[in-house]
PDB file of N, CA and C in Angstrom:
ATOM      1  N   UNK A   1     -71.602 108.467 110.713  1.00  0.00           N
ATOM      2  CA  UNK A   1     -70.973 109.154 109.625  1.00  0.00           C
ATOM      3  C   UNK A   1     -71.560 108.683 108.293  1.00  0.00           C
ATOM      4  N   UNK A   2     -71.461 107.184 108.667  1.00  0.00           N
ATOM      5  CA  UNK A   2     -72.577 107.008 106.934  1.00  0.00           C
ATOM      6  C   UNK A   2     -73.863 107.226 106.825  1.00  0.00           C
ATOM      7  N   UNK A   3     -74.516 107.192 107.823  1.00  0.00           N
ATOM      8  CA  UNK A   3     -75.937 107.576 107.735  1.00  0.00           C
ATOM      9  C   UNK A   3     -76.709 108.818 107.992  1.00  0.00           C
ATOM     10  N   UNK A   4     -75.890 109.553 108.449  1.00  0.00           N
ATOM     11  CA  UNK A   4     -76.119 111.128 108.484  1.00  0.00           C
ATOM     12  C   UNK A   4     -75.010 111.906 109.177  1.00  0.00           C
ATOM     13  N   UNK A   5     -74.491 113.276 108.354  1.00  0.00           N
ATOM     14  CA  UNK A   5     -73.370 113.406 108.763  1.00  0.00           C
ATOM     15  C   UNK A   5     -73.183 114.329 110.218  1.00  0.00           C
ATOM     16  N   UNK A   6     -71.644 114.191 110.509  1.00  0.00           N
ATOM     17  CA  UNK A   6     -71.699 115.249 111.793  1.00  0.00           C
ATOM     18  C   UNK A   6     -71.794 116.217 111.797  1.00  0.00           C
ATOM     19  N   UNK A   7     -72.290 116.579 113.329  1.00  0.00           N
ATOM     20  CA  UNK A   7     -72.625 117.988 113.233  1.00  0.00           C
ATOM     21  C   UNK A   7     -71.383 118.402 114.152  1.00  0.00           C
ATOM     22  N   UNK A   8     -70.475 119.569 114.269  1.00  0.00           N
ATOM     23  CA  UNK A   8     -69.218 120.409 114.310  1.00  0.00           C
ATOM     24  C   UNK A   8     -69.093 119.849 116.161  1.00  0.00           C
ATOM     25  N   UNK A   9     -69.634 119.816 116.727  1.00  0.00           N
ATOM     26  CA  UNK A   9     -69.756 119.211 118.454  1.00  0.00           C
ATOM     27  C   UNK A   9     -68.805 118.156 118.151  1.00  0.00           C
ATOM     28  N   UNK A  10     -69.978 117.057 117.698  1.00  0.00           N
ATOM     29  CA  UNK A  10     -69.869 115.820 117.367  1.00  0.00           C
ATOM     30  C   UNK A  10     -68.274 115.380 116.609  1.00  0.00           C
ATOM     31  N   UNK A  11     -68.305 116.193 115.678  1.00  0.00           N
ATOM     32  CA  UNK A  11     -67.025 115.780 114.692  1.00  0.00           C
ATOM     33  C   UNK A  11     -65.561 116.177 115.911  1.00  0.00           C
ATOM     34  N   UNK A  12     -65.788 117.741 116.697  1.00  0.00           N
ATOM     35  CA  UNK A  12     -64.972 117.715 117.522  1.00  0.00           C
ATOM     36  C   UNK A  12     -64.421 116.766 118.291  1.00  0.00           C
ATOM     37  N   UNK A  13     -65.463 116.395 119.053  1.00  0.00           N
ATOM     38  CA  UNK A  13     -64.877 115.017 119.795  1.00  0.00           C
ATOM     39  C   UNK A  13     -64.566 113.713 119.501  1.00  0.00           C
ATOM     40  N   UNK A  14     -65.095 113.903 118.353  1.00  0.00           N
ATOM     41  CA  UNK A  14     -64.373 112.331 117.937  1.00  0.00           C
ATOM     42  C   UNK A  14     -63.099 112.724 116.857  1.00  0.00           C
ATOM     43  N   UNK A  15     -62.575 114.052 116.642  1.00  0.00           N
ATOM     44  CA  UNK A  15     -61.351 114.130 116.425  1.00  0.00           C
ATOM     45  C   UNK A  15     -60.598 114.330 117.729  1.00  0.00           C
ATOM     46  N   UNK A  16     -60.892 114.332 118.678  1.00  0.00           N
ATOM     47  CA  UNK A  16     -60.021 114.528 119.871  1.00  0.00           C
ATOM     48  C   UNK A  16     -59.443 113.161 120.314  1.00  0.00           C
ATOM     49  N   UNK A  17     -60.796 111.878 119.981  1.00  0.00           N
ATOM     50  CA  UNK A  17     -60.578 110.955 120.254  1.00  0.00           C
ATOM     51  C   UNK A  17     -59.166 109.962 119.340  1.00  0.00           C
ATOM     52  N   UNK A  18     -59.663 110.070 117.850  1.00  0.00           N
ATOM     53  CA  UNK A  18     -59.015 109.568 117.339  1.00  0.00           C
ATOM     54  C   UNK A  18     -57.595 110.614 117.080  1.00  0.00           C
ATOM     55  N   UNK A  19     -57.500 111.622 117.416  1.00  0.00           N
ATOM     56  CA  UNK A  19     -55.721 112.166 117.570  1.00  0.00           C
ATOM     57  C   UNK A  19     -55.451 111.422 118.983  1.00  0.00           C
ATOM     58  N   UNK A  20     -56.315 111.282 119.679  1.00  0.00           N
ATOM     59  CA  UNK A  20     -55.735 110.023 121.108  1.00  0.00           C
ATOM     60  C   UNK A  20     -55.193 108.794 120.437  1.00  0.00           C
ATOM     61  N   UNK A  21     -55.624 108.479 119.397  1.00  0.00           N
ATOM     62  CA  UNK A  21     -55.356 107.057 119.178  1.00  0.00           C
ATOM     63  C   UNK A  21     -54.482 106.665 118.154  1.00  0.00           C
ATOM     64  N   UNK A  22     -53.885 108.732 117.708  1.00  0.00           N
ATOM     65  CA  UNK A  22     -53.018 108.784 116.325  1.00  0.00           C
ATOM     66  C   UNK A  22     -51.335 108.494 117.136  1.00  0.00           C
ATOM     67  N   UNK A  23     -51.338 108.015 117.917  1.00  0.00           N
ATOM     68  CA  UNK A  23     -49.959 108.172 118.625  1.00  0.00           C
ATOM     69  C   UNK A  23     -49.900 106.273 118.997  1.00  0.00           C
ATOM     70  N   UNK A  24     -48.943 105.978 118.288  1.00  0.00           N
ATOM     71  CA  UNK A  24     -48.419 104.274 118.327  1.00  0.00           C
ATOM     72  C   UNK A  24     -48.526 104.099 119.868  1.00  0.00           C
ATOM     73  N   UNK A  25     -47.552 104.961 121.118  1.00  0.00           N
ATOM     74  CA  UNK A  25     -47.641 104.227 122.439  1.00  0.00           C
ATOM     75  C   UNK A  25     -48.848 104.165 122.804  1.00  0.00           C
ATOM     76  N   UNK A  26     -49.836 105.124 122.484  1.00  0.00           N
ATOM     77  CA  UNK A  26     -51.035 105.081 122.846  1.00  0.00           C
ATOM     78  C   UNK A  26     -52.273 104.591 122.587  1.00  0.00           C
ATOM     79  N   UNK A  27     -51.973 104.083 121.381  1.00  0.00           N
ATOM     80  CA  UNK A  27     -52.568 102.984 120.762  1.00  0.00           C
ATOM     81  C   UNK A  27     -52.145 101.319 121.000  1.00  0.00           C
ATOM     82  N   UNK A  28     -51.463 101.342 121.690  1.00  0.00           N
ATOM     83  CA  UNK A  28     -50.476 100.261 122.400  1.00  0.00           C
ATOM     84  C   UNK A  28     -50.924  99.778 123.681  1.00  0.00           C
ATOM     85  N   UNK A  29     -51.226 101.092 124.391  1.00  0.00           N
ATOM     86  CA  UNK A  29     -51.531 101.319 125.920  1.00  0.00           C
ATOM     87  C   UNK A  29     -52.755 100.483 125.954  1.00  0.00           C
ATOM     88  N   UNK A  30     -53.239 101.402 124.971  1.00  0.00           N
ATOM     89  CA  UNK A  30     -55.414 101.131 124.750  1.00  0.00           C
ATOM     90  C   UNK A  30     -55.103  99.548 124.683  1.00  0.00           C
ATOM     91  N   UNK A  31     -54.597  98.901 123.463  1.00  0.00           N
ATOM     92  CA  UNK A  31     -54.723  97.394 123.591  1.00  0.00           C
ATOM     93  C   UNK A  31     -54.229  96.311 124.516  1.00  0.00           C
ATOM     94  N   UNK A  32     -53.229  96.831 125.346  1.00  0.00           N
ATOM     95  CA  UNK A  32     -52.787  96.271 126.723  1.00  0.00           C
ATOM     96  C   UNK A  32     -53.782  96.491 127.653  1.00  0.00           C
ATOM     97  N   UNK A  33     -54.051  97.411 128.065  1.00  0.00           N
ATOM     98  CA  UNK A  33     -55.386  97.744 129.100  1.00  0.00           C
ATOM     99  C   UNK A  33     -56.365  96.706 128.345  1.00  0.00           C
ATOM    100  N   UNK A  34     -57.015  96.838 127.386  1.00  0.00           N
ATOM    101  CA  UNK A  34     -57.858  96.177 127.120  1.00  0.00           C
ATOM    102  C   UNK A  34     -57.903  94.477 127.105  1.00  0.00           C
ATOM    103  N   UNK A  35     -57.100  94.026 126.446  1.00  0.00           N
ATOM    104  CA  UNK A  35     -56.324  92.780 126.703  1.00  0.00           C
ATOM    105  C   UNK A  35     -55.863  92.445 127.800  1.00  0.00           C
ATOM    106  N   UNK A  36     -55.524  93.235 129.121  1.00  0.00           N
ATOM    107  CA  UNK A  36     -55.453  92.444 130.268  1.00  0.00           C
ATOM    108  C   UNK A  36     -56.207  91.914 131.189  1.00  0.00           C
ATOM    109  N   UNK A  37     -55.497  90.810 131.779  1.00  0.00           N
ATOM    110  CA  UNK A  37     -56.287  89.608 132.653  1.00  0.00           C
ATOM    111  C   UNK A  37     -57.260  90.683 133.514  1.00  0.00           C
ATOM    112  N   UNK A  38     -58.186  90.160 133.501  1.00  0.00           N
ATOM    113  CA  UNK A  38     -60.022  90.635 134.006  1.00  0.00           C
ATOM    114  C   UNK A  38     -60.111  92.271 133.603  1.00  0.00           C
ATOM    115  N   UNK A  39     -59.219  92.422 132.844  1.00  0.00           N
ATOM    116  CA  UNK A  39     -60.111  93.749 131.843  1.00  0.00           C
ATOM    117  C   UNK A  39     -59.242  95.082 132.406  1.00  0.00           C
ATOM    118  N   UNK A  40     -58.686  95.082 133.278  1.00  0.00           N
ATOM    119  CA  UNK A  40     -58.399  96.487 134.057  1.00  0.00           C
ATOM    120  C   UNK A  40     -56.432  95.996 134.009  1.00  0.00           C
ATOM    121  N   UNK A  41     -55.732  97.455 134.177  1.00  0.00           N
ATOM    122  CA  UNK A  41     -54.127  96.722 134.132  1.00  0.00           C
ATOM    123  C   UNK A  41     -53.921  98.218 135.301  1.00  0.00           C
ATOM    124  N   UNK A  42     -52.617  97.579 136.186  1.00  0.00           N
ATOM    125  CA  UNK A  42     -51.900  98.689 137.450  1.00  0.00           C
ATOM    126  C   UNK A  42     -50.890  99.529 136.061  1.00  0.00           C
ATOM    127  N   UNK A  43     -50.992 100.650 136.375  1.00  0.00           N
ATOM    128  CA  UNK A  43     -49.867 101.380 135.834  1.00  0.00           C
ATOM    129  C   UNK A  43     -48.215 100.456 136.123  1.00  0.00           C
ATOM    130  N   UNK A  44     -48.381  99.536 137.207  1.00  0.00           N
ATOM    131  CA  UNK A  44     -47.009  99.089 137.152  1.00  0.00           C
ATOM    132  C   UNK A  44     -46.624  98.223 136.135  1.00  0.00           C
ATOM    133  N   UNK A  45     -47.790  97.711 135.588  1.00  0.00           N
ATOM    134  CA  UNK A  45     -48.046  96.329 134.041  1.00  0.00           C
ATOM    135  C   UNK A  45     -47.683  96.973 132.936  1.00  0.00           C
ATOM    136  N   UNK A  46     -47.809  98.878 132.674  1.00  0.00           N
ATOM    137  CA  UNK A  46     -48.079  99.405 131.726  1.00  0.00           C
ATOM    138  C   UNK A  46     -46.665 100.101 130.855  1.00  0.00           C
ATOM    139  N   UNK A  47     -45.930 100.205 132.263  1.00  0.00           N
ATOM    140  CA  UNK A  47     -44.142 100.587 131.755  1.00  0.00           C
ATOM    141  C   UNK A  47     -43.390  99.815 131.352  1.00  0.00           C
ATOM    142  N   UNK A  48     -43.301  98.824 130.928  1.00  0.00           N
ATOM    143  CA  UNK A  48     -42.119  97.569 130.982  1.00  0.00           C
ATOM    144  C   UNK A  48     -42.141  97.516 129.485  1.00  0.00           C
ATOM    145  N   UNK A  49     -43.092  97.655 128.260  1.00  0.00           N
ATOM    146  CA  UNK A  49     -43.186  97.144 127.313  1.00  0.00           C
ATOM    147  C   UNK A  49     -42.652  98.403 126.131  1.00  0.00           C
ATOM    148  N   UNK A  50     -42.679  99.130 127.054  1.00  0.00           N
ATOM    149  CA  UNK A  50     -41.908 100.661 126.109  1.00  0.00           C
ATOM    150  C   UNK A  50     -40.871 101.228 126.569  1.00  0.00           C
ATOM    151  N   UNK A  51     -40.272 101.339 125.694  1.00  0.00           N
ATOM    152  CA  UNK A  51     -38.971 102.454 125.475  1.00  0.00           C
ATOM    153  C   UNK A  51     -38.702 103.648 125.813  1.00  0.00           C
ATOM    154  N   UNK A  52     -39.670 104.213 127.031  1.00  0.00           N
ATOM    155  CA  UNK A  52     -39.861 105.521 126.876  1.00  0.00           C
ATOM    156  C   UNK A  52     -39.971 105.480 128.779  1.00  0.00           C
ATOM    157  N   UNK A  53     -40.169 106.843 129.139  1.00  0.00           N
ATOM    158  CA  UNK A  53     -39.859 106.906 130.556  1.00  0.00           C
ATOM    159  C   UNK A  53     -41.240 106.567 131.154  1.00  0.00           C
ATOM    160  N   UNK A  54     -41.494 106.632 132.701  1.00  0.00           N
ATOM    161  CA  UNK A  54     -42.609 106.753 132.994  1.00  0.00           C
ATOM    162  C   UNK A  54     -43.404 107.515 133.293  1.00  0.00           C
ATOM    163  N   UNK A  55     -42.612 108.866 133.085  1.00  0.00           N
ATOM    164  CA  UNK A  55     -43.410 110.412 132.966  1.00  0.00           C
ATOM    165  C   UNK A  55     -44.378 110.341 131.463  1.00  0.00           C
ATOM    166  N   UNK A  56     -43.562 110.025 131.046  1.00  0.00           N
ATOM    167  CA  UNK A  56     -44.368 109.804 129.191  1.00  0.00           C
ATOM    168  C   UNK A  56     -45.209 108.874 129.739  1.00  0.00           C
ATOM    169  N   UNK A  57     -45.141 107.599 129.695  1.00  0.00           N
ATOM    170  CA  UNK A  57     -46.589 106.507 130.003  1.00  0.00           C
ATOM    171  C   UNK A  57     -47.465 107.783 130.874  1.00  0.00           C
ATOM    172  N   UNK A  58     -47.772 107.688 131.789  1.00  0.00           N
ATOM    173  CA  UNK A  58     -48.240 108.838 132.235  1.00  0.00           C
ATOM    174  C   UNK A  58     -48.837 109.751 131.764  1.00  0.00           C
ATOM    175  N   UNK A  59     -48.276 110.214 130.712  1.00  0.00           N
ATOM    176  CA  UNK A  59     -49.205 111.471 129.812  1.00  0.00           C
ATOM    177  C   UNK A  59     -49.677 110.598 128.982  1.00  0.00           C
ATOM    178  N   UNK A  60     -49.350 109.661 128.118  1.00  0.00           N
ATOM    179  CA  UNK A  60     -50.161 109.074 127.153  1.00  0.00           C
ATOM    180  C   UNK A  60     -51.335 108.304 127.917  1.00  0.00           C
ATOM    181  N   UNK A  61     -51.217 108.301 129.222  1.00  0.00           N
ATOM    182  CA  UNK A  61     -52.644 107.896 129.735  1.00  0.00           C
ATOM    183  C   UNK A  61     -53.524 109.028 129.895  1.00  0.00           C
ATOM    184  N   UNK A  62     -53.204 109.882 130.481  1.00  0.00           N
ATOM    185  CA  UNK A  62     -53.645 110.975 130.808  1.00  0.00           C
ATOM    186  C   UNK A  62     -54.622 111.516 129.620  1.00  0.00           C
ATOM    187  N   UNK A  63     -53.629 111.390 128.495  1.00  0.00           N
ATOM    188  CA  UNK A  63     -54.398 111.753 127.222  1.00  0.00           C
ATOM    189  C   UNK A  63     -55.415 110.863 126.474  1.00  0.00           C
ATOM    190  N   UNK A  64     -55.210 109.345 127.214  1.00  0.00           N
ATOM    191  CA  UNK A  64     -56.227 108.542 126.821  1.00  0.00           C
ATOM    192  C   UNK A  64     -57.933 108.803 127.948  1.00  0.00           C
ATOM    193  N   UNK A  65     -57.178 109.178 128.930  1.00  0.00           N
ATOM    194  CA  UNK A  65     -58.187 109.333 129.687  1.00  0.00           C
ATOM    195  C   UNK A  65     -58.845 110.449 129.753  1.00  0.00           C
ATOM    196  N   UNK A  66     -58.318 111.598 129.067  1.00  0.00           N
ATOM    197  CA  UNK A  66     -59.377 113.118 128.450  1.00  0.00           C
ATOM    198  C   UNK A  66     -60.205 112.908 127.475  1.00  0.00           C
ATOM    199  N   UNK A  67     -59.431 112.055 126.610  1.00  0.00           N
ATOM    200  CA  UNK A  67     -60.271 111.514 125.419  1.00  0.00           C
ATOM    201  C   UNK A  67     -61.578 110.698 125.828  1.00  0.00           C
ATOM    202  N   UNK A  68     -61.455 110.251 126.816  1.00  0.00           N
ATOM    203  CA  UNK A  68     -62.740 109.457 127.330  1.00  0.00           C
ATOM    204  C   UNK A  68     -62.655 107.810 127.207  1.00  0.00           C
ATOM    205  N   UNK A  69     -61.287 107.298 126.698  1.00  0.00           N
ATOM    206  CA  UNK A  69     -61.587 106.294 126.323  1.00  0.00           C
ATOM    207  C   UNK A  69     -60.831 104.972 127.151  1.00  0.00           C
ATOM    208  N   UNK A  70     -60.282 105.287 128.450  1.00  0.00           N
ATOM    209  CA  UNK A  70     -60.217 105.087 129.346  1.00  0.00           C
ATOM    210  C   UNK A  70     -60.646 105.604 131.297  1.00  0.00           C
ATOM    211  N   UNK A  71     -60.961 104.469 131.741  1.00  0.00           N
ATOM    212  CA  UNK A  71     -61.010 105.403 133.148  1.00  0.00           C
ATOM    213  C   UNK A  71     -60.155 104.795 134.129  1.00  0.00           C
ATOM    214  N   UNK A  72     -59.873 105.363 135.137  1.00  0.00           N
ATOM    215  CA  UNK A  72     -58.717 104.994 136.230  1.00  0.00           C
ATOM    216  C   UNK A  72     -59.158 105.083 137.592  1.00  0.00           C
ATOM    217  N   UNK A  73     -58.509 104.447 138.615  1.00  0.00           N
ATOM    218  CA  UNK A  73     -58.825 104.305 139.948  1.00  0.00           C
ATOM    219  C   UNK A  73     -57.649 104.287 140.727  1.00  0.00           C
ATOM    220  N   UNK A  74     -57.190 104.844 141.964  1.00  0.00           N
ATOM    221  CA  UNK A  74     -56.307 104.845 142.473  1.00  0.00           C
ATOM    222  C   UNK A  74     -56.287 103.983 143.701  1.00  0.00           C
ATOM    223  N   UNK A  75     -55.512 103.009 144.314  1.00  0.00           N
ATOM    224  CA  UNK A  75     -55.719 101.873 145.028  1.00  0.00           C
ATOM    225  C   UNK A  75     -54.487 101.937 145.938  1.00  0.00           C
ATOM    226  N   UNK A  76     -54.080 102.408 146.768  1.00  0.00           N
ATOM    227  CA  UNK A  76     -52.595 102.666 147.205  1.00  0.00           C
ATOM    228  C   UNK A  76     -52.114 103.312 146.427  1.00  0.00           C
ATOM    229  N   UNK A  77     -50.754 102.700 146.375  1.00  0.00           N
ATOM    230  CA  UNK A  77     -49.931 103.624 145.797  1.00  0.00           C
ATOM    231  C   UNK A  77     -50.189 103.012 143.899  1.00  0.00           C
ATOM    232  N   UNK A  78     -50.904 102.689 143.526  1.00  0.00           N
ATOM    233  CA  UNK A  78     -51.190 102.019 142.489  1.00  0.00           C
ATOM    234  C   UNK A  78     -52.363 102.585 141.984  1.00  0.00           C
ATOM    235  N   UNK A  79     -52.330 102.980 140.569  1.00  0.00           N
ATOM    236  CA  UNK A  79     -53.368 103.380 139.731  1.00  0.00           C
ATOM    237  C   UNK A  79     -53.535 102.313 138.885  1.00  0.00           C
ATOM    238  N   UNK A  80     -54.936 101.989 138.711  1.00  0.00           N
ATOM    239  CA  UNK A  80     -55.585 101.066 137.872  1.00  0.00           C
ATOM    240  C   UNK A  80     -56.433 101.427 136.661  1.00  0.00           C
ATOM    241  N   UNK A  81     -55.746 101.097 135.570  1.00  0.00           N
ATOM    242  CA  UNK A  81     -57.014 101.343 134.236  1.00  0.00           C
ATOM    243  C   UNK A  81     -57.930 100.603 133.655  1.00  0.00           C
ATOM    244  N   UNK A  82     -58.991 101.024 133.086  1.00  0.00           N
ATOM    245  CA  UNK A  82     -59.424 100.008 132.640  1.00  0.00           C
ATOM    246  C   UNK A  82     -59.828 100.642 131.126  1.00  0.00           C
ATOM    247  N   UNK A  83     -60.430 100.094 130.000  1.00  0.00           N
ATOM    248  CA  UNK A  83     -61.102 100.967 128.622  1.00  0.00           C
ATOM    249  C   UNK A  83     -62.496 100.469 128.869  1.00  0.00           C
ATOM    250  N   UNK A  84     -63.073 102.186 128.325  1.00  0.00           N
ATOM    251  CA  UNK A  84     -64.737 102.214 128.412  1.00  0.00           C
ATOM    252  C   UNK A  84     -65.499 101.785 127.535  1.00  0.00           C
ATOM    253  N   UNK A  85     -66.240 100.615 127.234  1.00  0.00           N
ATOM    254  CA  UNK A  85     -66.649 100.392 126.446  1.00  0.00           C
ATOM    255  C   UNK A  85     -67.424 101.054 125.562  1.00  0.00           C
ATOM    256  N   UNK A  86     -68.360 101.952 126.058  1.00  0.00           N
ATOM    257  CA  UNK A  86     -69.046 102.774 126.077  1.00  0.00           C
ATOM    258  C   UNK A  86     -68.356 103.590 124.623  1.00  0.00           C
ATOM    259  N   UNK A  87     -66.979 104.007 125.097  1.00  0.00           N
ATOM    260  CA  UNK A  87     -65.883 104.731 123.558  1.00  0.00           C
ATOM    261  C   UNK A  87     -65.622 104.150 122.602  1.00  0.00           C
ATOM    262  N   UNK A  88     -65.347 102.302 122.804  1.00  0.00           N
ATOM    263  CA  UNK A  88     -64.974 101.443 121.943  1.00  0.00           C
ATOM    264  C   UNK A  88     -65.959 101.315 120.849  1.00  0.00           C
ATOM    265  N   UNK A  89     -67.628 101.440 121.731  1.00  0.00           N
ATOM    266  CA  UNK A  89     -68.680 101.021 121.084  1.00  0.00           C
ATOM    267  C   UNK A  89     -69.101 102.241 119.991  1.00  0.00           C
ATOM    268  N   UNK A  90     -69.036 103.544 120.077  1.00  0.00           N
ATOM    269  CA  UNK A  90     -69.358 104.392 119.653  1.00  0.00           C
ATOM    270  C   UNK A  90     -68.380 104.571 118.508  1.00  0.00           C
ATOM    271  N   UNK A  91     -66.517 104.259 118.424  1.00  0.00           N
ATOM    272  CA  UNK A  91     -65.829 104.490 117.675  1.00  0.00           C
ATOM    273  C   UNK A  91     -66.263 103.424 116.535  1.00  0.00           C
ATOM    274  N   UNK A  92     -66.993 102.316 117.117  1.00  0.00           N
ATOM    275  CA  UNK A  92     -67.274 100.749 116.129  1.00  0.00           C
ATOM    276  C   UNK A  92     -68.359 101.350 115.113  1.00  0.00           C
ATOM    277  N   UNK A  93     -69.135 101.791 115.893  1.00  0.00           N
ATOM    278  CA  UNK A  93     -70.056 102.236 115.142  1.00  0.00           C
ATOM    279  C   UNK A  93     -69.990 103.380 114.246  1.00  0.00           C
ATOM    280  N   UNK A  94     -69.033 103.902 114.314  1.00  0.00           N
ATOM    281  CA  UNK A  94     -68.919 105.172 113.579  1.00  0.00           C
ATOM    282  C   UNK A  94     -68.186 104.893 111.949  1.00  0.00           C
ATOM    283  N   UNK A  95     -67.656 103.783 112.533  1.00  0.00           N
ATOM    284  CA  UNK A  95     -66.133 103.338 111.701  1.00  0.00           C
ATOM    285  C   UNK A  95     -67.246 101.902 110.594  1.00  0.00           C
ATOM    286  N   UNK A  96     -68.182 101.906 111.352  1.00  0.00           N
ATOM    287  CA  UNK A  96     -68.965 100.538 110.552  1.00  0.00           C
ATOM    288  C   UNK A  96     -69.170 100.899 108.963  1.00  0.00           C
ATOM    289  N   UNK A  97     -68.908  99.757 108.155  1.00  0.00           N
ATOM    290  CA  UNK A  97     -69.088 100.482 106.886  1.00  0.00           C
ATOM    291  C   UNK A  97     -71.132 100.246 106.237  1.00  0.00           C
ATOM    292  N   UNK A  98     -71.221 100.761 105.509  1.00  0.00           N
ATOM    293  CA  UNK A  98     -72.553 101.102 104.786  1.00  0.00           C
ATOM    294  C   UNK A  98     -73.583 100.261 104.787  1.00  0.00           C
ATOM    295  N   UNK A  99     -74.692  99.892 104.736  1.00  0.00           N
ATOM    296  CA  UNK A  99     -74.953  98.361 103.988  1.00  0.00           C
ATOM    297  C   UNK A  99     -74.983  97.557 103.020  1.00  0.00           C
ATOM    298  N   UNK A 100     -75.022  96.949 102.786  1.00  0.00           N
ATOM    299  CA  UNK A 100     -74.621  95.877 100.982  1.00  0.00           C
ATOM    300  C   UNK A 100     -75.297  97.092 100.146  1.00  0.00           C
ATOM    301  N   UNK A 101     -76.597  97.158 100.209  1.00  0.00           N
ATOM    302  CA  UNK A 101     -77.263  98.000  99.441  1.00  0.00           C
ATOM    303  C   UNK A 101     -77.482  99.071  99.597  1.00  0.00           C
ATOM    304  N   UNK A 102     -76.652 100.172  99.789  1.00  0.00           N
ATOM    305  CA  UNK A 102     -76.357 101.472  99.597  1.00  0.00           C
ATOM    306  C   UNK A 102     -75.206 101.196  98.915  1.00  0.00           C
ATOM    307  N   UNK A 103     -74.252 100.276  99.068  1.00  0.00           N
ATOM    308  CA  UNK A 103     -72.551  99.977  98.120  1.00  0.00           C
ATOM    309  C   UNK A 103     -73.013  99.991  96.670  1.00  0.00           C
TER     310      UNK A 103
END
């Protein structure tokens, strides 16, 4: 974005991303997944810390995981997440500010 701007694709999806990340539980989710022990968390780790049902957790994953910025695995009766770095790295970079000398 600072070094040359987007083109209408581009800007799309990374507004899809960051309205993923405009929602507090889901911005919550992202840093629990990410922060948990060896990187990946069971959907059963992911309900306990909110106020809300587990149909909702559920969609706010769901919606993290269209966005691209999680992926999941199903293991029994247990779904496992983990965050893609791959999204983290691209949002870092987007979000990086200018260099000294362009300021």
């Amino acid at each position: 974005m600072v070094r040359e701007p987007l083109g209408a694709e581009a800007a799309a999806e990374l507004a899809r991303t960051f309205k993923a990340l405009s929602d507090p539980v889901r911005l919550r989710l992202l840093s629990l997944i990410a922060s948990h022990r060896g990187g990946e968390a069971c959907v059963c780790d992911l309900t306990g810390p909110f106020d809300v049902s587990q149909p909702t957790i559920s969609h706010h994953l769901k919606v993290l995981r269209e966005a691209g910025l999680v992926d999941s695995e199903r293991r029994g009766t247990w779904v496992y997440y983990w965050v893609l770095p791959a999204a983290l790295a691209r949002l870092s970079s987007l979000l990086q500010a200018p260099d000294e000398e362009r300021a």
